[in-house]
Protein backbone atom coordinates (compact mmCIF):
# COMPACT_ATOMS: atom_id res chain seq x y z
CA UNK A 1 53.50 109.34 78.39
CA UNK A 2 52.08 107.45 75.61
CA UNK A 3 48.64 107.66 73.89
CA UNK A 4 45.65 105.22 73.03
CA UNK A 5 43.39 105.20 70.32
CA UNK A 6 40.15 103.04 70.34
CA UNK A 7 36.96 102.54 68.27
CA UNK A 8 33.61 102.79 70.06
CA UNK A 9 30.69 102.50 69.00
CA UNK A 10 28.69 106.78 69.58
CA UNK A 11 26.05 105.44 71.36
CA UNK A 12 28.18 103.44 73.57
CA UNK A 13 30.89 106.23 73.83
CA UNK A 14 28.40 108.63 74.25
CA UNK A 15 26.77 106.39 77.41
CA UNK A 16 30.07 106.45 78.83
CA UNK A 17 30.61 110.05 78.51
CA UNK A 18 27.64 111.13 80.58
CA UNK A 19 28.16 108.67 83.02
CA UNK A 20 31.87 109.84 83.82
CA UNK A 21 30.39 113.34 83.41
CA UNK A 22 27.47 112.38 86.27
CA UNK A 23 30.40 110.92 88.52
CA UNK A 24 32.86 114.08 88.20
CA UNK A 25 34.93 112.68 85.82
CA UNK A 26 36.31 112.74 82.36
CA UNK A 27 36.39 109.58 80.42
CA UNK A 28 39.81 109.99 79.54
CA UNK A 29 41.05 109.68 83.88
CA UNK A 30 38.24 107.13 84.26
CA UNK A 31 39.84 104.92 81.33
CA UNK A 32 43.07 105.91 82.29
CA UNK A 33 43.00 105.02 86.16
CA UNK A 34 41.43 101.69 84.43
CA UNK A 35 44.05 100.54 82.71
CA UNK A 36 46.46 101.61 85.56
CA UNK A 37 44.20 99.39 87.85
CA UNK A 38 44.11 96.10 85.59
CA UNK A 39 48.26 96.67 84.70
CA UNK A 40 49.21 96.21 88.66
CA UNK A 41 46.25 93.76 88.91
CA UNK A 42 48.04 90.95 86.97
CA UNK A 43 51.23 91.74 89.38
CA UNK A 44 49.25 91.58 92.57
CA UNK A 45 47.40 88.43 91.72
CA UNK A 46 50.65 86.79 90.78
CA UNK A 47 52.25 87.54 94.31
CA UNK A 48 49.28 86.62 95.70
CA UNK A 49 49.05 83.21 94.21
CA UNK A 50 53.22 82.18 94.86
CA UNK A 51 51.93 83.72 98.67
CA UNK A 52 49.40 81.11 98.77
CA UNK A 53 51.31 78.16 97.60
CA UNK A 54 54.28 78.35 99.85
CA UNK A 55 51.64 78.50 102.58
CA UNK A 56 50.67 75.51 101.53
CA UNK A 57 53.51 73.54 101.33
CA UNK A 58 54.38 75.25 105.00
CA UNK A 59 50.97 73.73 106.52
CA UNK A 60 51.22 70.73 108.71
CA UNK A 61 47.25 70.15 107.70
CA UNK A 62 46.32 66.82 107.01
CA UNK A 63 43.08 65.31 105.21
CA UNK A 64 44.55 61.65 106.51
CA UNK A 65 43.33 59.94 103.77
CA UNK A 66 39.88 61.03 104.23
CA UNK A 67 37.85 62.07 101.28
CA UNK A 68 34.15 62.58 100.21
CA UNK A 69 32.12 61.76 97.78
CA UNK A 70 29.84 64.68 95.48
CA UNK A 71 27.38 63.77 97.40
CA UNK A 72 28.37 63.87 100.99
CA UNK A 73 30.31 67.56 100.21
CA UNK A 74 26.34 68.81 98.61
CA UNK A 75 24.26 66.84 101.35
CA UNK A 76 22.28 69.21 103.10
């Protein structure tokens, strides 16, 4: 397992510190489940995204030429 060193500013750090503290949690998990979270995030939104286009290119939707104008898509 490897190991991260940051700078924070104390009052910021020590914010931080009694908020994990008032949720049952030490700022070291909290930071650490973090960083686990945004790693897979990039992967997930990246599956996601080729998901969505072949749906796309699978759809037998059709606009048929129509379009709109700005102001018929905001007309209330």
């Amino acid at each position: 397992m490897g190991s991260l060193s940051i700078i924070v500013d104390d009052p910021i750090l020590q914010k931080a510190h009694k908020r994990a503290t008032k949720q049952g949690v030490s700022l070291n998990a909290l930071l650490r489940g973090f960083i686990e979270s945004y790693s897979e995030g990039t992967e997930q939104y990246r599956q996601a995204t080729i998901r969505i286009l072949e749906l796309a290119k699978q759809s037998t939707a059709a606009s048929n030429g129509q379009g709109w104008t700005r102001e018929e898509l905001y007309e209330r």
